[in-house]
C-alpha atoms as a PDB file:
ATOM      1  CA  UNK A   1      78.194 108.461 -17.703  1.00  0.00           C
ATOM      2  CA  UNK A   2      80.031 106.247 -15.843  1.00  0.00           C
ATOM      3  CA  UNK A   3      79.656 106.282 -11.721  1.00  0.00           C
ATOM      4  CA  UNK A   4      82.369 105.270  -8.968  1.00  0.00           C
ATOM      5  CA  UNK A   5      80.075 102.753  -6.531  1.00  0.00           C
ATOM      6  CA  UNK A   6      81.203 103.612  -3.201  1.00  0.00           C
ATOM      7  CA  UNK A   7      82.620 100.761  -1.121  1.00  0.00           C
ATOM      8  CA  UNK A   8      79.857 101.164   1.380  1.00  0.00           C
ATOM      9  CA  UNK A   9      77.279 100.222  -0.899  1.00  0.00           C
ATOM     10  CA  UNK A  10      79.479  97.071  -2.067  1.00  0.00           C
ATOM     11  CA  UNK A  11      79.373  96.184   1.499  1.00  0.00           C
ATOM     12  CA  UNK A  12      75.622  96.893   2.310  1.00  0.00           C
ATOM     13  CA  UNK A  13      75.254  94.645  -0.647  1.00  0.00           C
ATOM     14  CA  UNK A  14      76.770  91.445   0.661  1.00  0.00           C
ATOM     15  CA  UNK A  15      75.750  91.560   4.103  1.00  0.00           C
ATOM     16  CA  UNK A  16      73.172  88.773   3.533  1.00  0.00           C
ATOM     17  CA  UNK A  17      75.041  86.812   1.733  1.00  0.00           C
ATOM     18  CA  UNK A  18      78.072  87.047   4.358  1.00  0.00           C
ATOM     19  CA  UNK A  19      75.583  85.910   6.953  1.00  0.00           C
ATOM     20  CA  UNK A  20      73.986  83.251   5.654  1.00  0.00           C
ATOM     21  CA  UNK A  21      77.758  81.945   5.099  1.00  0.00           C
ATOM     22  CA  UNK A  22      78.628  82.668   8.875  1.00  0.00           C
ATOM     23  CA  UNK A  23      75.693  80.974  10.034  1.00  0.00           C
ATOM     24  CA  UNK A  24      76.792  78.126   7.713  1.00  0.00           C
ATOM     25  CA  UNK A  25      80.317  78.247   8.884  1.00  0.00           C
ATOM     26  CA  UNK A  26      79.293  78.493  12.462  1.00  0.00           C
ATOM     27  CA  UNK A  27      77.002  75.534  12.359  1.00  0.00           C
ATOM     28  CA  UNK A  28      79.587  73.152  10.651  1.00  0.00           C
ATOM     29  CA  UNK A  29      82.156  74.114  13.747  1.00  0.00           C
ATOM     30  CA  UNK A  30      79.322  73.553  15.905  1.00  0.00           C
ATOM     31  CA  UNK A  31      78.922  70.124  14.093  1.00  0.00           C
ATOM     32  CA  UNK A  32      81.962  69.243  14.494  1.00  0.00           C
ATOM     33  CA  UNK A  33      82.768  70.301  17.794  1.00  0.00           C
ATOM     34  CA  UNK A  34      79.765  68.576  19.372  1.00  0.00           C
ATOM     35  CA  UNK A  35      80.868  64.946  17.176  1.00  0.00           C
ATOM     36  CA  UNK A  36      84.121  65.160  18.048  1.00  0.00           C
ATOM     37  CA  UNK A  37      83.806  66.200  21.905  1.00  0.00           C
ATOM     38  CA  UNK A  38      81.183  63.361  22.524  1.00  0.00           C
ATOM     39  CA  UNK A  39      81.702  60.622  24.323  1.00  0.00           C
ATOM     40  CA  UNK A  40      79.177  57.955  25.235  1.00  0.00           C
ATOM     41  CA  UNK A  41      79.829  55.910  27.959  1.00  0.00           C
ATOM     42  CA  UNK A  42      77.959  53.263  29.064  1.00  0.00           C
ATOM     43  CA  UNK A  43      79.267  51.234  31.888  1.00  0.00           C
ATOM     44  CA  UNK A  44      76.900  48.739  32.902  1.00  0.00           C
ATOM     45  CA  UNK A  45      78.104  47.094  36.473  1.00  0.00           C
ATOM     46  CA  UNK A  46      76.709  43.831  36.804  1.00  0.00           C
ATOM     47  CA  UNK A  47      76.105  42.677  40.383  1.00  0.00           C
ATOM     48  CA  UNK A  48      76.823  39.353  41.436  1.00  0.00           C
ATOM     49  CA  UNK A  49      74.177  37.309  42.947  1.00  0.00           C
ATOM     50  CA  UNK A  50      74.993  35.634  46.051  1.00  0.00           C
ATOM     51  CA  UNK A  51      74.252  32.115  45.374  1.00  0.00           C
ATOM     52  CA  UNK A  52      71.303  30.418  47.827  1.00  0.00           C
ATOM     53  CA  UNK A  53      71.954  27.216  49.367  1.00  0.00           C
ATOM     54  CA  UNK A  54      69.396  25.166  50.497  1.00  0.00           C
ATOM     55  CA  UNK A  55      70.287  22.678  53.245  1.00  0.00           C
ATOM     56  CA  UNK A  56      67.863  19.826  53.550  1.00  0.00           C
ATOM     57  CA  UNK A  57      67.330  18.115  56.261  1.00  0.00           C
ATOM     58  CA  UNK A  58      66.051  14.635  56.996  1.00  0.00           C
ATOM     59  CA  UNK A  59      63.470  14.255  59.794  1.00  0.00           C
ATOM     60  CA  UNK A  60      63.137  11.326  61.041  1.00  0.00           C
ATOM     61  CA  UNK A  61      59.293   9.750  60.662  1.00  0.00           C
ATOM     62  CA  UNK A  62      58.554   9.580  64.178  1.00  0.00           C
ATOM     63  CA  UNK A  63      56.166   6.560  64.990  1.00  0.00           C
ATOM     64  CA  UNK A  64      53.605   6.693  67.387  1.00  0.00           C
ATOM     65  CA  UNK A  65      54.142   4.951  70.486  1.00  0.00           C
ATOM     66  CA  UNK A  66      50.164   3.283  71.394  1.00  0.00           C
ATOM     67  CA  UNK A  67      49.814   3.629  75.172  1.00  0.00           C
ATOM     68  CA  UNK A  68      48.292   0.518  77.081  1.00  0.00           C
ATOM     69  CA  UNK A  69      44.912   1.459  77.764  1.00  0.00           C
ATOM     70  CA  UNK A  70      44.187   1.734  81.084  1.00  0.00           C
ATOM     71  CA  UNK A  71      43.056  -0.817  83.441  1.00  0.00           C
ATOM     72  CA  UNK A  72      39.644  -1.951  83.703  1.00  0.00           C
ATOM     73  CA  UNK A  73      37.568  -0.660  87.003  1.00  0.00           C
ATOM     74  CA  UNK A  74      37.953  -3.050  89.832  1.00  0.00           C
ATOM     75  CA  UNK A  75      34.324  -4.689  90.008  1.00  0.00           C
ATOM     76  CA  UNK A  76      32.455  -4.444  93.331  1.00  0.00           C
ATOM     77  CA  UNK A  77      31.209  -8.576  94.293  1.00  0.00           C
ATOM     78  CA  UNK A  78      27.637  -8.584  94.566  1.00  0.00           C
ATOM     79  CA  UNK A  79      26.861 -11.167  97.525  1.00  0.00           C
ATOM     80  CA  UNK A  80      25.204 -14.428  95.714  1.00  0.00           C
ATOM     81  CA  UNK A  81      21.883 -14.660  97.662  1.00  0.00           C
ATOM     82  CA  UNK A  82      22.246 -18.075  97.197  1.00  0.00           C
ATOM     83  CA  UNK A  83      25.655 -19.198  98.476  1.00  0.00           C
ATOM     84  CA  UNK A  84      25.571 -19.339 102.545  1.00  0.00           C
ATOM     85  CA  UNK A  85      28.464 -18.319 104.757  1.00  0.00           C
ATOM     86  CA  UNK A  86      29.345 -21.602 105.714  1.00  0.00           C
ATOM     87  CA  UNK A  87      29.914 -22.615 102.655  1.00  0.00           C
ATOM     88  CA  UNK A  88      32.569 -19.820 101.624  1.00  0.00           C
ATOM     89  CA  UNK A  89      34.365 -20.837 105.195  1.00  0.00           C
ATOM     90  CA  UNK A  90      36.995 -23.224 103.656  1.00  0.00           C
ATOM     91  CA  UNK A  91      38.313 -24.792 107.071  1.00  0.00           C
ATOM     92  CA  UNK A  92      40.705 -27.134 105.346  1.00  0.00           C
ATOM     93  CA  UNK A  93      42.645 -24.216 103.936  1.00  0.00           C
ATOM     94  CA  UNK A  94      43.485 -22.902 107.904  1.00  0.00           C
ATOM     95  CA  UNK A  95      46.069 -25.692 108.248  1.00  0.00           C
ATOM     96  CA  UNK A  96      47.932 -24.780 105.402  1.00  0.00           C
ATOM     97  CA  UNK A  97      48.192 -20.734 105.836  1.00  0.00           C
ATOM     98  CA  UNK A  98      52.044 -19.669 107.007  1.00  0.00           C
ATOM     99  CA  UNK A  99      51.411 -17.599 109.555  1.00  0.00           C
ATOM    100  CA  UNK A 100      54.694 -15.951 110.065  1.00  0.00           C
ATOM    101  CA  UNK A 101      54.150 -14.686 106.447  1.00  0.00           C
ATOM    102  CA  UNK A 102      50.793 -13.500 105.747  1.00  0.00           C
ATOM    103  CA  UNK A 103      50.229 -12.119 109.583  1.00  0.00           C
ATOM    104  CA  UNK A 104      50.494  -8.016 110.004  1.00  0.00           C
ATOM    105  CA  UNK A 105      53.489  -6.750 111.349  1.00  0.00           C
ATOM    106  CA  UNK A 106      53.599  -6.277 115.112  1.00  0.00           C
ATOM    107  CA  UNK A 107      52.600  -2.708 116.407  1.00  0.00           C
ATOM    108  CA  UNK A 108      55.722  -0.904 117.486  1.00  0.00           C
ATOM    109  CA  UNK A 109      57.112  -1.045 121.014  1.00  0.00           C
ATOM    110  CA  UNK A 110      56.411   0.784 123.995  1.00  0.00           C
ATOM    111  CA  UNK A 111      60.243   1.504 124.048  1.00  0.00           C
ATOM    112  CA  UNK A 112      60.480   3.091 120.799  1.00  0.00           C
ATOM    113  CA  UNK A 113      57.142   5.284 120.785  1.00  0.00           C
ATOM    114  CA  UNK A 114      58.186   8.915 121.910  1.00  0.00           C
ATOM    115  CA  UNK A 115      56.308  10.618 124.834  1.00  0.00           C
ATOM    116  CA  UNK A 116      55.899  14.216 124.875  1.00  0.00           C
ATOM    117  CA  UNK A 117      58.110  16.085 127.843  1.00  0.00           C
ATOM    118  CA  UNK A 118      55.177  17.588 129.656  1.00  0.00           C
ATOM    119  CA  UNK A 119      53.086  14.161 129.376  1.00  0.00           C
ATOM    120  CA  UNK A 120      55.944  11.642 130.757  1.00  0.00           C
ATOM    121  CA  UNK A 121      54.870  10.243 134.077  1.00  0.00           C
ATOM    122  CA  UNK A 122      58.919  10.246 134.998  1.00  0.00           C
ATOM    123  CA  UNK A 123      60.883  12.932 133.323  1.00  0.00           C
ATOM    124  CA  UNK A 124      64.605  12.458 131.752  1.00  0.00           C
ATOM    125  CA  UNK A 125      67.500  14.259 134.285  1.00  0.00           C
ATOM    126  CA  UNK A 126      70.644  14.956 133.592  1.00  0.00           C
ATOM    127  CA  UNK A 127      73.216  12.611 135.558  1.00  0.00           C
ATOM    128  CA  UNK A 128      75.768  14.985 137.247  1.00  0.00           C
ATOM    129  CA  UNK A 129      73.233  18.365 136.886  1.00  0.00           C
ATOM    130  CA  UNK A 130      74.642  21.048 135.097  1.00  0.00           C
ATOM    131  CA  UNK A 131      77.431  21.141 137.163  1.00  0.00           C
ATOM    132  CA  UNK A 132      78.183  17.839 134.973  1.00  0.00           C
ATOM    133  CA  UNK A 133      77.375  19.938 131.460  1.00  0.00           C
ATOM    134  CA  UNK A 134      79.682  22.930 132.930  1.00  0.00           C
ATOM    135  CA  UNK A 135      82.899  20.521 133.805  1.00  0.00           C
ATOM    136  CA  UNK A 136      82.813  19.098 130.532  1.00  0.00           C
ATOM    137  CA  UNK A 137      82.861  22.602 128.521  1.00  0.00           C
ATOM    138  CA  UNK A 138      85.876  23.686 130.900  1.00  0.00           C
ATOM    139  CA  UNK A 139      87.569  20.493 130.394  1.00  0.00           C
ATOM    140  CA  UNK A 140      87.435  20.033 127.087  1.00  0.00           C
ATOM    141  CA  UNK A 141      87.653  24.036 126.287  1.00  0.00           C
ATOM    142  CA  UNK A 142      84.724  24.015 124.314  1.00  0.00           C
ATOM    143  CA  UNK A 143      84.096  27.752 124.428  1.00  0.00           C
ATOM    144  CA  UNK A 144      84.143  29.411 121.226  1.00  0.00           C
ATOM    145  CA  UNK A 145      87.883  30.573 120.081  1.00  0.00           C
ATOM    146  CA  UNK A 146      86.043  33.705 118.104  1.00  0.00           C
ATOM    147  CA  UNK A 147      84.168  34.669 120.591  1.00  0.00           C
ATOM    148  CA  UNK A 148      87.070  34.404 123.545  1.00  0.00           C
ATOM    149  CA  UNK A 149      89.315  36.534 121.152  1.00  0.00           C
ATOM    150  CA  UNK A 150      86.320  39.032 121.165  1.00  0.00           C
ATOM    151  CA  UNK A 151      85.508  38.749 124.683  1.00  0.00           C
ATOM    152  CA  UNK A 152      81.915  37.605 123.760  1.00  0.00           C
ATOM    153  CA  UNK A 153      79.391  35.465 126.237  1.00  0.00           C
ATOM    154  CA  UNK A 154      76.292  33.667 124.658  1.00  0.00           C
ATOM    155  CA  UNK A 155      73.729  31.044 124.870  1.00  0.00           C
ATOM    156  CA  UNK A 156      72.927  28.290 123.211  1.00  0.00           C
ATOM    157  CA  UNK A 157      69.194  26.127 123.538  1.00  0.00           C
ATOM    158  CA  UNK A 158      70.024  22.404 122.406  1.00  0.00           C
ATOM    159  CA  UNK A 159      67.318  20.309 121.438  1.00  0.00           C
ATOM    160  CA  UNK A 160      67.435  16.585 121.180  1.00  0.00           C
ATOM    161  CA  UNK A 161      66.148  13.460 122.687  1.00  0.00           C
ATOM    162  CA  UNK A 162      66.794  11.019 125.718  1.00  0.00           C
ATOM    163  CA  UNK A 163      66.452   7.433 124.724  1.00  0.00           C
ATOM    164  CA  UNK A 164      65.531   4.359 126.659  1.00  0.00           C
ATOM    165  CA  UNK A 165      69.275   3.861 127.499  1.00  0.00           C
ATOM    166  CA  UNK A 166      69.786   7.312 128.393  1.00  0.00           C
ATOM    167  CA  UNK A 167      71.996   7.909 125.688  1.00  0.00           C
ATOM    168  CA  UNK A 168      70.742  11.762 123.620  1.00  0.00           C
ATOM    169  CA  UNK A 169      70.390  11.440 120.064  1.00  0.00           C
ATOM    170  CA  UNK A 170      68.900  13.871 117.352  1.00  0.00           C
ATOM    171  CA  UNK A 171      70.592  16.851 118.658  1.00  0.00           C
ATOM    172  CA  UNK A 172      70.191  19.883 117.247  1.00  0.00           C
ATOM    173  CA  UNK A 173      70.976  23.730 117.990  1.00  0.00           C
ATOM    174  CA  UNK A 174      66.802  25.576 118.287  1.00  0.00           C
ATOM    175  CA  UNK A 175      68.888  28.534 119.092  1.00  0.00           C
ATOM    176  CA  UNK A 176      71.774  30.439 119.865  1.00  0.00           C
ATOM    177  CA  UNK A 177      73.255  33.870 120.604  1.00  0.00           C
ATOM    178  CA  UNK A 178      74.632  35.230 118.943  1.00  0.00           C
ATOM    179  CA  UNK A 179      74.972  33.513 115.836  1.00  0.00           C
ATOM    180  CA  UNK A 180      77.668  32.309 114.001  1.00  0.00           C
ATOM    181  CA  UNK A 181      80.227  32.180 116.445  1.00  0.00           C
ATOM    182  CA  UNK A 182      80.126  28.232 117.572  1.00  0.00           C
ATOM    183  CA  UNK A 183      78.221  28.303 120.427  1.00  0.00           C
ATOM    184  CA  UNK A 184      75.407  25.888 119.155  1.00  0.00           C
ATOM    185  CA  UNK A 185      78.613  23.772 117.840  1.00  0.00           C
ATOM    186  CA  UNK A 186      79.936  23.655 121.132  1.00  0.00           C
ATOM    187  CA  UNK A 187      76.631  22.921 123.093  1.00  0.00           C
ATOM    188  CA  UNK A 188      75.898  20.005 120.667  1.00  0.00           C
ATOM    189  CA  UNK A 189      78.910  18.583 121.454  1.00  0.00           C
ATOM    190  CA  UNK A 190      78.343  19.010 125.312  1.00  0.00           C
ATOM    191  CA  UNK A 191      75.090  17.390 125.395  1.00  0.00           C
ATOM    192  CA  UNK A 192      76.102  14.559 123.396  1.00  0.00           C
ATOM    193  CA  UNK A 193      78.541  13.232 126.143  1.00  0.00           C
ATOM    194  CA  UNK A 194      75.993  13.530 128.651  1.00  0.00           C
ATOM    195  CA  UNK A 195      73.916  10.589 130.260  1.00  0.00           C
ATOM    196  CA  UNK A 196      70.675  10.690 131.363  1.00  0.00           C
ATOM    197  CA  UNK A 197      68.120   8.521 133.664  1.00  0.00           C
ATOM    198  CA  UNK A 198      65.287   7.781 131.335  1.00  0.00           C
ATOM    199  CA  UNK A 199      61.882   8.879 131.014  1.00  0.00           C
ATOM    200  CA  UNK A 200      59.228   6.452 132.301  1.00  0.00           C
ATOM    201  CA  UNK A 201      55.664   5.687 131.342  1.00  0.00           C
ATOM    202  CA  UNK A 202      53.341   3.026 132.694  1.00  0.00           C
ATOM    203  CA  UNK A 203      56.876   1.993 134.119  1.00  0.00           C
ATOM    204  CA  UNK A 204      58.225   1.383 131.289  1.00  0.00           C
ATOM    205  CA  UNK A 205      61.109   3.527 129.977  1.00  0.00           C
ATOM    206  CA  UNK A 206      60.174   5.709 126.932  1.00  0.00           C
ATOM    207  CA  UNK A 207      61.675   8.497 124.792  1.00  0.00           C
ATOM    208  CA  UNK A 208      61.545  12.002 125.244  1.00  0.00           C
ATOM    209  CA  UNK A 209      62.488  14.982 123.757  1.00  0.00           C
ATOM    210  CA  UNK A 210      64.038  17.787 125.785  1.00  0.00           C
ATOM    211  CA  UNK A 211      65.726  20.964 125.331  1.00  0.00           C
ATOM    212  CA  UNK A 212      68.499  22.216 127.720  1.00  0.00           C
ATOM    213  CA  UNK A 213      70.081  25.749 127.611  1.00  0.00           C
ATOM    214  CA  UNK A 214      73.480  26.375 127.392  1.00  0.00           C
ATOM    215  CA  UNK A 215      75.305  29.301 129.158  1.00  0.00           C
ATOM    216  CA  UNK A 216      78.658  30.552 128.131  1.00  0.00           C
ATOM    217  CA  UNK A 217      80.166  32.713 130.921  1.00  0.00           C
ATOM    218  CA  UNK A 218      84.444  34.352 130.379  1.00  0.00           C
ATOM    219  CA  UNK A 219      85.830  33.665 133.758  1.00  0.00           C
END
């Protein structure tokens, strides 16, 4: 008796063999999608390496320089026992010494050796006073142009020295007030045409430093 196989069962039947050839299909697209889409790249940078220069340099071969050595100790003389004065005393050799040459030079002057102010015997003065000193500012409008615009007064304290002549010399301001307005210019001008008598010692005229203030008065 013959049966009808249903389609079903036909089916049921090749189900293994339908998947084995899917898997089989599916890994040859795999296969071939994976070969085909790959793509190996290998870029490789190469970094170039700055070249090193040496620099040489030639030193110079320095020699050393051998210092003198030093001198040798002066030696003390030891006094021969045995030689007498008299016959170190060369008399013969007096004659022929130059005098003028070989002699010391003489001490300084009584003239040129400065006495102090308070030990003078005779004291410097002013010829003319202050009345002199005042004149001479007036007449020779030695006030301070700054300080007239500004309607200032000051003082100056000159110091300086009276030499055998009379004549100052050294002068410097010690002081002034205020400062920086010319009245120390102005006093060291004053004092420098004055004249004074001279200090005296052992009657003898001397130098001697003084100091003399300086009042500066608007009239």
């Amino acid at each position: 008796m013959y049966t009808l196989k249903k389609p079903e069962g036909e089916v049921r039947l090749l189900y293994p063999k339908l998947m084995e050839l899917a898997l089989a299909v599916s890994l040859l697209l795999i296969t071939l999608i994976f070969i085909l889409s790959k793509k190996i790249e290998s870029r490789v940078t190469i970094q170039k390496v700055a070249e090193v220069v040496l620099e040489t340099e030639e030193i110079p071969i320095t020699q050393q320089v051998r210092r003198p050595p030093p001198p040798a100790r002066p030696s003390i003389p030891v006094e021969d026992p045995d030689v007498s004065e008299e016959e170190n005393l060369l008399f013969k050799d007096i004659d022929e010494i130059n005098w003028r040459e070989e002699a010391p030079p003489p001490p300084p002057s009584v003239e040129e050796e400065i006495v102090d102010f308070f030990a003078v015997e005779v004291t410097p003065k002013m010829i003319g006073g202050e009345q002199a000193l005042h004149d001479y500012l007036v007449k020779n409008n030695l006030y301070p142009e700054m300080a007239r615009r500004a309607q200032i007064e000051g003082a100056a304290m000159i110091q300086f020295i009276v030499n055998t002549d009379g004549t100052p010399s050294e002068i410097t301001v010690f002081q002034e007030k205020p400062a920086g307005l010319g009245f120390g210019e102005a006093g060291v001008k004053a004092i420098a045409a004055m004249r004074f008598t001279p200090g005296m010692q052992r009657d003898r005229p001397v130098r001697v430093p003084m100091r003399q203030a300086i009042k500066f008065q608007l009239e």
